[in-house]
PDB file of N, CA and C in Angstrom:
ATOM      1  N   UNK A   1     147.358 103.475  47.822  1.00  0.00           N
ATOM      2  CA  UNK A   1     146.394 102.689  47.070  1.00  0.00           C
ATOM      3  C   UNK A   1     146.703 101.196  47.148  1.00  0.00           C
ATOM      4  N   UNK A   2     148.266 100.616  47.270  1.00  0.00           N
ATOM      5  CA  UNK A   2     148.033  99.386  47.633  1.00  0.00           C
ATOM      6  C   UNK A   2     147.292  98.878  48.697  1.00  0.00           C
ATOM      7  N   UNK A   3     147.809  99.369  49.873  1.00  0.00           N
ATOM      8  CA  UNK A   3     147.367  98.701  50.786  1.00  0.00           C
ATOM      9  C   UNK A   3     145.698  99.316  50.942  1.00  0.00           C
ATOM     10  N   UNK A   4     145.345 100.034  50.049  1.00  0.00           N
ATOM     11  CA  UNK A   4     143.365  99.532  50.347  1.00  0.00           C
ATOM     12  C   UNK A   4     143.252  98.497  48.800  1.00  0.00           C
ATOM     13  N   UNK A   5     144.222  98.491  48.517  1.00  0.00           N
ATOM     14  CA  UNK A   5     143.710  96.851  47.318  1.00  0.00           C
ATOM     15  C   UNK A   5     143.652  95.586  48.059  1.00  0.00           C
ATOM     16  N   UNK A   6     145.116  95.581  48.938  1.00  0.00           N
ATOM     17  CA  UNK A   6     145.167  94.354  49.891  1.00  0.00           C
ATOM     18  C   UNK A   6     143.427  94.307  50.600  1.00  0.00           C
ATOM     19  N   UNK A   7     143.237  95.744  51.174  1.00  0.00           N
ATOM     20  CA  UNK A   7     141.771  95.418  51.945  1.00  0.00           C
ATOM     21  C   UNK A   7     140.662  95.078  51.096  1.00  0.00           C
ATOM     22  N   UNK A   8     140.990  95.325  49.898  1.00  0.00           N
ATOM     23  CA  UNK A   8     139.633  95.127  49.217  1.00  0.00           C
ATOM     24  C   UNK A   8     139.339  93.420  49.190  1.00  0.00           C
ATOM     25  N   UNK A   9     140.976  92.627  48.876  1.00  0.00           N
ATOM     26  CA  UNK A   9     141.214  91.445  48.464  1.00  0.00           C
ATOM     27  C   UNK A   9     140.814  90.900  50.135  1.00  0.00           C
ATOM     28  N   UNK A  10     140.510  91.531  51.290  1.00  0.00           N
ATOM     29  CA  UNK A  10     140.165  90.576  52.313  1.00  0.00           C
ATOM     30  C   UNK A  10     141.544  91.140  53.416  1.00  0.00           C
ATOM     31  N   UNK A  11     142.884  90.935  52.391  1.00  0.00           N
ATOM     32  CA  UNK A  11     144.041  90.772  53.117  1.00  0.00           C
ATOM     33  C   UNK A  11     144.488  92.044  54.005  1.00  0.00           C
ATOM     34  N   UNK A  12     143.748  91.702  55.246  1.00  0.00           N
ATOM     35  CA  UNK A  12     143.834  93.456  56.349  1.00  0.00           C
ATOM     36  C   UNK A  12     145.334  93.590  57.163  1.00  0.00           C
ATOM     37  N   UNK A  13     145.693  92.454  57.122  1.00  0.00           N
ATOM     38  CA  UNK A  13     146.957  92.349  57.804  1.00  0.00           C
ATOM     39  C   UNK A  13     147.846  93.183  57.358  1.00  0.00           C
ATOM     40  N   UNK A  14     148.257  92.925  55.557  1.00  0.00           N
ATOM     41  CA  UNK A  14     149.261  93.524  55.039  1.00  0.00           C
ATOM     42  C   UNK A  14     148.975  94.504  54.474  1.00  0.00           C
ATOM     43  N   UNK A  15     146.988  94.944  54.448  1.00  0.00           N
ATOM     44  CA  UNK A  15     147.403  96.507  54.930  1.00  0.00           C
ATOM     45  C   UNK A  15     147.617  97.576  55.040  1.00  0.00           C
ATOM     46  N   UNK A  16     147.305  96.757  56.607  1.00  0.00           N
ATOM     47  CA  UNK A  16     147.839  97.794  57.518  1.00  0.00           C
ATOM     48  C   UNK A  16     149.416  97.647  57.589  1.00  0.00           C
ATOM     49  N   UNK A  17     150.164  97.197  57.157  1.00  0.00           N
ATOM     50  CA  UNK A  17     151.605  97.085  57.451  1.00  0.00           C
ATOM     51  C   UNK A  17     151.758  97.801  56.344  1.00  0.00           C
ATOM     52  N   UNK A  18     151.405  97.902  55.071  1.00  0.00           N
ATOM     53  CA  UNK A  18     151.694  98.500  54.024  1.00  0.00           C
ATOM     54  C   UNK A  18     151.358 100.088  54.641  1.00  0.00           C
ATOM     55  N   UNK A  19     150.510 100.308  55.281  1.00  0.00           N
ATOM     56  CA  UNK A  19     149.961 101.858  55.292  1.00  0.00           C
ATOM     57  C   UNK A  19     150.935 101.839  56.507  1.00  0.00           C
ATOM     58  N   UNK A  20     151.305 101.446  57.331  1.00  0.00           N
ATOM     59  CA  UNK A  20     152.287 101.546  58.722  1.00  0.00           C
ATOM     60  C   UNK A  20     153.631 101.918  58.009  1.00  0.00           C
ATOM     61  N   UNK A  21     154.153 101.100  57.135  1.00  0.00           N
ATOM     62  CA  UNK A  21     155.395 101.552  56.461  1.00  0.00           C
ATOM     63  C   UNK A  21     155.736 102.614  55.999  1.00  0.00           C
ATOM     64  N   UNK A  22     154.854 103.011  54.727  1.00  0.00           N
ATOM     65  CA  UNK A  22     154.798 104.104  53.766  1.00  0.00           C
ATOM     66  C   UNK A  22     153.948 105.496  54.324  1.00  0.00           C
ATOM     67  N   UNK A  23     152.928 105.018  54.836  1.00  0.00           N
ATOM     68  CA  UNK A  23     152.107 106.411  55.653  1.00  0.00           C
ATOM     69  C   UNK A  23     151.876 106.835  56.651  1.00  0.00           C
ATOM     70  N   UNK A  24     152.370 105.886  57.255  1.00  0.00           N
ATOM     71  CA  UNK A  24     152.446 106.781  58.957  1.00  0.00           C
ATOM     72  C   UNK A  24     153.774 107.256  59.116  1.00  0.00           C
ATOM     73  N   UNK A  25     154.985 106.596  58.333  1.00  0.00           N
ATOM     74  CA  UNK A  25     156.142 107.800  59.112  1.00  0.00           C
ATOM     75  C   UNK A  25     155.673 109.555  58.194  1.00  0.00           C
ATOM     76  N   UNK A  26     155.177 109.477  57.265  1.00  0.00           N
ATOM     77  CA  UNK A  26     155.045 110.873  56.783  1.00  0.00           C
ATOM     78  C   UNK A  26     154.004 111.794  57.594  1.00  0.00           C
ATOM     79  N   UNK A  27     152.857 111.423  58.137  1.00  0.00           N
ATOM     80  CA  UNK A  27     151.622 111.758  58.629  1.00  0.00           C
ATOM     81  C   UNK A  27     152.410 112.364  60.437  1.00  0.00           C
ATOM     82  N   UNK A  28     153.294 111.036  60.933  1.00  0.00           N
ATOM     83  CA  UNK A  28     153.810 111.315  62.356  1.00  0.00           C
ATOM     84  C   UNK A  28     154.883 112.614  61.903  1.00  0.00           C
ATOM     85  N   UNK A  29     155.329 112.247  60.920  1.00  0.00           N
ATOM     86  CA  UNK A  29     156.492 113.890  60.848  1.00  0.00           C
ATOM     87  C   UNK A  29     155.316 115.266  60.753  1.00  0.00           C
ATOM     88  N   UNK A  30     154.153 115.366  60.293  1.00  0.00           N
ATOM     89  CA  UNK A  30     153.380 116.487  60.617  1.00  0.00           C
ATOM     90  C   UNK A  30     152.845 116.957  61.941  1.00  0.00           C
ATOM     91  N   UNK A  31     152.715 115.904  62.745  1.00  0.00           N
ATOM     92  CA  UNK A  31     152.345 116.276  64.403  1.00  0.00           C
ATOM     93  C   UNK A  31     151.005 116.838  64.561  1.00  0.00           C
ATOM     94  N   UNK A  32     150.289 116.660  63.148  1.00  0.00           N
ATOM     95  CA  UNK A  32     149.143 116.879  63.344  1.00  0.00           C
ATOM     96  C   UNK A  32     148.413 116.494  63.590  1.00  0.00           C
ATOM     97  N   UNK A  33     147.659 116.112  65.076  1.00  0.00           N
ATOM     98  CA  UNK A  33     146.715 115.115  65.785  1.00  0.00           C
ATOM     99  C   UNK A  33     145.320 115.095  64.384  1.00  0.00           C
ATOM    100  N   UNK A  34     145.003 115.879  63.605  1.00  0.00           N
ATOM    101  CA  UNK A  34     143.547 115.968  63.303  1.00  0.00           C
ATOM    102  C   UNK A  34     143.923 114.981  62.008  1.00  0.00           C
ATOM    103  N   UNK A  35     145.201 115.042  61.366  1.00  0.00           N
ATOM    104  CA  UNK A  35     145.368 114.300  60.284  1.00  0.00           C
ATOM    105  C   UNK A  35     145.606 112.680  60.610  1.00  0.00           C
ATOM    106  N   UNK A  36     146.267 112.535  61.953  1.00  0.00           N
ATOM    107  CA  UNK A  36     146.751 111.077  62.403  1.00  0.00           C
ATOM    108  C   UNK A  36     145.420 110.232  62.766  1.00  0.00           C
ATOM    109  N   UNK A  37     144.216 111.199  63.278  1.00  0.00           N
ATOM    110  CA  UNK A  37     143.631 110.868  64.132  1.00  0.00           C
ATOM    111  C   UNK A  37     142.479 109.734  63.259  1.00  0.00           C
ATOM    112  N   UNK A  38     142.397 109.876  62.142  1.00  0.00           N
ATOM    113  CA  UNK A  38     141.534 109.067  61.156  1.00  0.00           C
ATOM    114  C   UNK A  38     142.277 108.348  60.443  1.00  0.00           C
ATOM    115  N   UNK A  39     143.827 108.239  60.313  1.00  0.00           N
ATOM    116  CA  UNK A  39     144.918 107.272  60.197  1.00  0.00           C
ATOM    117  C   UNK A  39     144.767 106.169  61.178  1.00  0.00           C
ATOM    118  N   UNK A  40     145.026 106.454  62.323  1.00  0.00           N
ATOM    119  CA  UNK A  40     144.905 105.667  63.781  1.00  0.00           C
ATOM    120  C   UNK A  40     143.592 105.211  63.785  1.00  0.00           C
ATOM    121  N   UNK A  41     142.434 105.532  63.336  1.00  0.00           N
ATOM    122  CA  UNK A  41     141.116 104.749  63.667  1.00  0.00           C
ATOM    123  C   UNK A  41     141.478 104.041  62.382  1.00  0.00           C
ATOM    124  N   UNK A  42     141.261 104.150  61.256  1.00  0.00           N
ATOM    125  CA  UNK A  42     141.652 103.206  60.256  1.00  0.00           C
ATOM    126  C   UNK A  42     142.763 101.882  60.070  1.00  0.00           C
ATOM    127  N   UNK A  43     143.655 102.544  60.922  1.00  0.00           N
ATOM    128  CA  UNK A  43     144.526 101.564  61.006  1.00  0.00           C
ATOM    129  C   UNK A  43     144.396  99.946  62.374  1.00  0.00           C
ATOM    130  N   UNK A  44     143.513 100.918  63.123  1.00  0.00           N
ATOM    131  CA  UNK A  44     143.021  99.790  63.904  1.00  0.00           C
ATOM    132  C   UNK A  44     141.575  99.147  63.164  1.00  0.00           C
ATOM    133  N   UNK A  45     141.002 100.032  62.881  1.00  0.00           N
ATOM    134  CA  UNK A  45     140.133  99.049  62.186  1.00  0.00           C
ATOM    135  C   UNK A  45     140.658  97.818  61.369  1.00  0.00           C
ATOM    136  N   UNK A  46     141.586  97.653  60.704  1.00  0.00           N
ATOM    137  CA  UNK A  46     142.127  96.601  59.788  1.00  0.00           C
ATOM    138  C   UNK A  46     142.807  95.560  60.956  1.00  0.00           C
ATOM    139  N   UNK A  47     143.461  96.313  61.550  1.00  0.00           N
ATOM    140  CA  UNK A  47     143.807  95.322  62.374  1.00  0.00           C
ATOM    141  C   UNK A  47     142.958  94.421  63.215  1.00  0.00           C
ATOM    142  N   UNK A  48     141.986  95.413  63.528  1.00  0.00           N
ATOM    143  CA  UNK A  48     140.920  94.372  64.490  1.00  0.00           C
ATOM    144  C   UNK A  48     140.213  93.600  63.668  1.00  0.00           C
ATOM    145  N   UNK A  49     140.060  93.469  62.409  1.00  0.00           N
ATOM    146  CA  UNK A  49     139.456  92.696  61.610  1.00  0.00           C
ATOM    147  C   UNK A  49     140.228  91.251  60.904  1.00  0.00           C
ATOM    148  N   UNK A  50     141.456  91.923  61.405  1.00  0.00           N
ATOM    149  CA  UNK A  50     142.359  90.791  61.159  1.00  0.00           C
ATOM    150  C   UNK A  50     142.822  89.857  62.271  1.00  0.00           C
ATOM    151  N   UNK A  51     142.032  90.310  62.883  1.00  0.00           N
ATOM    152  CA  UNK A  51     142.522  88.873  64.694  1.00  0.00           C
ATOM    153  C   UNK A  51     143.458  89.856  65.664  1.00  0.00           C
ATOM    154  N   UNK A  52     143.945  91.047  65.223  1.00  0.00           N
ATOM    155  CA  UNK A  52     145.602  91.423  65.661  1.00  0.00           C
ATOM    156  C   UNK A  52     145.151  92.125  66.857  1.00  0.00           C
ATOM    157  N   UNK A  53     144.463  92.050  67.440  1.00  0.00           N
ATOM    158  CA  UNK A  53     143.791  92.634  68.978  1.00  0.00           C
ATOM    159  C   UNK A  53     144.823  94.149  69.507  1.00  0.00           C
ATOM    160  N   UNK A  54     145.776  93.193  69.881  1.00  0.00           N
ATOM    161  CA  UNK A  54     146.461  93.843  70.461  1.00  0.00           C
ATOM    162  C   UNK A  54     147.495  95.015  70.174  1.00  0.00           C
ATOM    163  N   UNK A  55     147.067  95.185  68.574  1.00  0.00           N
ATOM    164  CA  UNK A  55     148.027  96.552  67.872  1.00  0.00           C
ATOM    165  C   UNK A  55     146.702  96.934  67.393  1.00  0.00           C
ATOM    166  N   UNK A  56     144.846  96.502  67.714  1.00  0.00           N
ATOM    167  CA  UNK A  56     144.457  97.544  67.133  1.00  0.00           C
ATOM    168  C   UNK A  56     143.846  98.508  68.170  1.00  0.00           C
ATOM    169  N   UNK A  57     144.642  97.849  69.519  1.00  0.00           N
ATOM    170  CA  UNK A  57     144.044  98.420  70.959  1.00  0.00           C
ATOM    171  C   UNK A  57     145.473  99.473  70.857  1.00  0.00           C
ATOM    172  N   UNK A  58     146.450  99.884  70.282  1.00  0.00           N
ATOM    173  CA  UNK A  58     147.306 100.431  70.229  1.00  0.00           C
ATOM    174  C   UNK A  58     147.113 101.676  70.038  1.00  0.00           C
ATOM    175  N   UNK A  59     146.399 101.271  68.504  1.00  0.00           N
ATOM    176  CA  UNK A  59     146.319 102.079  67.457  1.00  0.00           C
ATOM    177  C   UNK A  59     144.618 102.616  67.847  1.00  0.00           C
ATOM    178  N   UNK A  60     144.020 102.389  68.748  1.00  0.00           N
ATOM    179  CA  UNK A  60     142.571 103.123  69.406  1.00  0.00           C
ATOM    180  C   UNK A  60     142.973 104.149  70.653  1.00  0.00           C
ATOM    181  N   UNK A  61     144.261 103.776  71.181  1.00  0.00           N
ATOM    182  CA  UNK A  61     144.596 104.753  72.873  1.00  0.00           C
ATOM    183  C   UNK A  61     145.557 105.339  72.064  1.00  0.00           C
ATOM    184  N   UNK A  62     145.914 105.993  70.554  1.00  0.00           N
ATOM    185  CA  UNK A  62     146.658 106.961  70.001  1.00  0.00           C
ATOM    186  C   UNK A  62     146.220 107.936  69.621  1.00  0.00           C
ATOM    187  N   UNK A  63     144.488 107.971  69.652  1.00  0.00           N
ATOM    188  CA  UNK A  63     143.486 108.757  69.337  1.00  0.00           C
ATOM    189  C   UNK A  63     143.313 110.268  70.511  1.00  0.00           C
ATOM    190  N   UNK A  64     143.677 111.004  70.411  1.00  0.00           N
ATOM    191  CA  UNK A  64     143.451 111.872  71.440  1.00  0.00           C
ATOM    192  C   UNK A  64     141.975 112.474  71.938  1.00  0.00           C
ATOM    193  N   UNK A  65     141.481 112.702  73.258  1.00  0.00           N
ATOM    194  CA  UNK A  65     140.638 113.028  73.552  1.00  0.00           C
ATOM    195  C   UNK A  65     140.142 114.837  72.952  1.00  0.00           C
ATOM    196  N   UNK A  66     139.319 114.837  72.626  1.00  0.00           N
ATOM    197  CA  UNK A  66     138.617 116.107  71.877  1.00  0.00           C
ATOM    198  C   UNK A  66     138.203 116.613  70.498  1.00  0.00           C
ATOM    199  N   UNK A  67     138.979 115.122  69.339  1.00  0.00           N
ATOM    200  CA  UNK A  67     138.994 114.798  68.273  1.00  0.00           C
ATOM    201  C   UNK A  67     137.663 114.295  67.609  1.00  0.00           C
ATOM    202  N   UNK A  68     136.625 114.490  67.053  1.00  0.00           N
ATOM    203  CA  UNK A  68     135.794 113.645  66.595  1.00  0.00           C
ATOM    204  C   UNK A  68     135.666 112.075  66.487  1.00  0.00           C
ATOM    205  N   UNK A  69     136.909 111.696  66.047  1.00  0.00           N
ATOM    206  CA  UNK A  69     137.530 109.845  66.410  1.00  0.00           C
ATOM    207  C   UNK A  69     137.615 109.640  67.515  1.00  0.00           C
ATOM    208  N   UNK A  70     137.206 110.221  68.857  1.00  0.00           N
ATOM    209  CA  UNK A  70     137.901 109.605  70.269  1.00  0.00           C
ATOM    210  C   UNK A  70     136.565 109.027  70.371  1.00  0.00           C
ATOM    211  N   UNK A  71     135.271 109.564  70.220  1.00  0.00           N
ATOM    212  CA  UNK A  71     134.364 108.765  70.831  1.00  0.00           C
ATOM    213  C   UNK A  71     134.516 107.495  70.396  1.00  0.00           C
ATOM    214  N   UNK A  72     134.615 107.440  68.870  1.00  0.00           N
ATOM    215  CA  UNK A  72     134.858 106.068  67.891  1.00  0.00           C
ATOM    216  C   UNK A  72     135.047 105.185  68.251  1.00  0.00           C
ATOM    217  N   UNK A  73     136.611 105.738  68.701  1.00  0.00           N
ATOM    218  CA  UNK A  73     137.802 105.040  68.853  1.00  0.00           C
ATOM    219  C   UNK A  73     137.184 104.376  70.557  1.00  0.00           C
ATOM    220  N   UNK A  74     137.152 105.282  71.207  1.00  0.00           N
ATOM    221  CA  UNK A  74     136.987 104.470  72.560  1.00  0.00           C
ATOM    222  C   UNK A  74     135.889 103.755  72.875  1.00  0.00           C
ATOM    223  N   UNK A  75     134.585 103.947  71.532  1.00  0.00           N
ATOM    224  CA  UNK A  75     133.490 102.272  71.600  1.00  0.00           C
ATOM    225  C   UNK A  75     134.370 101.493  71.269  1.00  0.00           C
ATOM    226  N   UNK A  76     135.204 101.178  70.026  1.00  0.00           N
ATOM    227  CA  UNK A  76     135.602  99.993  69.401  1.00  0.00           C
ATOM    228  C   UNK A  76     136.423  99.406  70.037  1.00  0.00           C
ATOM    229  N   UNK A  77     137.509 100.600  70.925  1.00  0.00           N
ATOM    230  CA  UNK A  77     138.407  99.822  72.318  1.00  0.00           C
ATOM    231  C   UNK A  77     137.488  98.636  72.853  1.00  0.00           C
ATOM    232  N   UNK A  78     136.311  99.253  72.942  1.00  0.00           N
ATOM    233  CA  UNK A  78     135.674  98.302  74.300  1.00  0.00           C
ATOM    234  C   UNK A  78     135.524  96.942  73.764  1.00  0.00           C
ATOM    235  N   UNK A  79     134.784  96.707  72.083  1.00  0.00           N
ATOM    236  CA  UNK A  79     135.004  95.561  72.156  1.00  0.00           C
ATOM    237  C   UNK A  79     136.195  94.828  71.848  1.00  0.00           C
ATOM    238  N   UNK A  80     137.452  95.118  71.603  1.00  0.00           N
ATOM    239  CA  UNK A  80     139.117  94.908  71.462  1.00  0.00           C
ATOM    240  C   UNK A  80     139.052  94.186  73.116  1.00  0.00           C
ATOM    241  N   UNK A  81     139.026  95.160  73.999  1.00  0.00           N
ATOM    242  CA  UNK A  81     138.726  94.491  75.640  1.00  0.00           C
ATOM    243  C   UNK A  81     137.528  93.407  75.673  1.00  0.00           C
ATOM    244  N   UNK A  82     136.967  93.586  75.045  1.00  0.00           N
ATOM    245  CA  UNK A  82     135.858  92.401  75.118  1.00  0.00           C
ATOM    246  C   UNK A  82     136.460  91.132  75.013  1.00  0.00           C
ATOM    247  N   UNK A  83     137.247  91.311  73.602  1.00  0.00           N
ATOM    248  CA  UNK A  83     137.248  89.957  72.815  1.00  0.00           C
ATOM    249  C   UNK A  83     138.540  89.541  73.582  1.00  0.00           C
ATOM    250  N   UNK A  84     139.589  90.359  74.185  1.00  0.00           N
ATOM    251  CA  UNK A  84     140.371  89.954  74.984  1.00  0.00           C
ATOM    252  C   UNK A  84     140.169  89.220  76.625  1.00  0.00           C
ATOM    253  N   UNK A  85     139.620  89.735  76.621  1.00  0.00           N
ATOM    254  CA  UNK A  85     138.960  89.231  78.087  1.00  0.00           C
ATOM    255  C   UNK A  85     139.661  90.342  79.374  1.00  0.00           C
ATOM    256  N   UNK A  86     139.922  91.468  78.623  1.00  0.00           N
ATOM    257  CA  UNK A  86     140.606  92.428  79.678  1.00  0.00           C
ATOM    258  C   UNK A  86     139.388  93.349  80.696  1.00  0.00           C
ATOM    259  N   UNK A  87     138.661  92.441  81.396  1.00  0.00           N
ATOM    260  CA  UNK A  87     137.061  93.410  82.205  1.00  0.00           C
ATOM    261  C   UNK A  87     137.964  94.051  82.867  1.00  0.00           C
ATOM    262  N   UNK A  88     138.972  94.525  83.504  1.00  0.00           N
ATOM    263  CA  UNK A  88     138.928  95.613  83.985  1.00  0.00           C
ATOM    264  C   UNK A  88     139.400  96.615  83.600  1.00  0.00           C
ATOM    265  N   UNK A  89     139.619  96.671  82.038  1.00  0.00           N
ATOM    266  CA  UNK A  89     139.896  97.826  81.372  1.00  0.00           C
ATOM    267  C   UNK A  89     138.657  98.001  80.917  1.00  0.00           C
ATOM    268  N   UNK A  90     137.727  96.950  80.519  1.00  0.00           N
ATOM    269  CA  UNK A  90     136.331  97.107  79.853  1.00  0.00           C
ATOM    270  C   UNK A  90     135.412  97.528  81.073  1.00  0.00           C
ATOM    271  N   UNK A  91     135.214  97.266  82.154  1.00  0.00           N
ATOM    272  CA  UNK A  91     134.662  98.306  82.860  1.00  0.00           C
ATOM    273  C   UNK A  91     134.988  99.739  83.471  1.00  0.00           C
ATOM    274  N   UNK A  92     136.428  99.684  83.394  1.00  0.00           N
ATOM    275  CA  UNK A  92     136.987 101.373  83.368  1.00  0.00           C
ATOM    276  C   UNK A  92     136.316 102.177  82.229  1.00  0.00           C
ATOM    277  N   UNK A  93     136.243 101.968  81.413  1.00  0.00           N
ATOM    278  CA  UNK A  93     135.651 102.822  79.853  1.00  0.00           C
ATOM    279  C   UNK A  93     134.273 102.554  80.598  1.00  0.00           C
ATOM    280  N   UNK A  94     133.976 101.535  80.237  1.00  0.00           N
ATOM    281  CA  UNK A  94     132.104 101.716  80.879  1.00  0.00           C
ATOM    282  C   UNK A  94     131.662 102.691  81.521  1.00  0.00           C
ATOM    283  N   UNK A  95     132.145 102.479  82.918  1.00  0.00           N
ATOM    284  CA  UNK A  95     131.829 103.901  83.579  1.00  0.00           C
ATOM    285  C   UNK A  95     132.137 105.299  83.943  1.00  0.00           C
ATOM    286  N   UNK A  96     133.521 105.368  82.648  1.00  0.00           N
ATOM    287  CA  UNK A  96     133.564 106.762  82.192  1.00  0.00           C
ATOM    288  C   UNK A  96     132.871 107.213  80.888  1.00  0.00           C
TER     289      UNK A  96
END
């Protein structure tokens, strides 16, 4: 509950560092892709809203393929590659 107060207050940075600290080592000790898998889109969402590009492109290719979040996850990659200027990862996704 802190760290969705920080999000409420704007502050996405800390978080996601708050939920990185306290809730992802418990969630990664279950190994359960279906529970991580809306952790990992959430957690990049904050990040990409916070400028942090490059941990929320992390936290989008942790998403496994066959999950309900992969489609999600691999639009919002694209614009993470957008805003980076990485076209040839942004046209690899395109035309798969």
């Amino acid at each position: 509950t802190v760290g969705f107060a920080y999000a409420k207050k704007g502050d996405l940075a800390n978080a996601a560092r708050i939920l990185k600290r306290d809730v992802e080592p418990e969630l990664e000790s279950k190994k359960d892709p279906r529970l991580l898998a809306p952790y990992y889109l959430q957690i990049a969402r904050f990040l990409y809203q916070a400028g942090a590009l490059d941990g929320a492109a992390q936290y989008y290719q942790k998403i496994p393929n066959g999950l309900p979040e992969f489609l999600t996850a691999q639009e919002e990659l694209t614009w993470v590659w957008l805003r980076l200027g990485k076209t040839d990862l942004l046209r690899g996704s395109l035309v798969t």
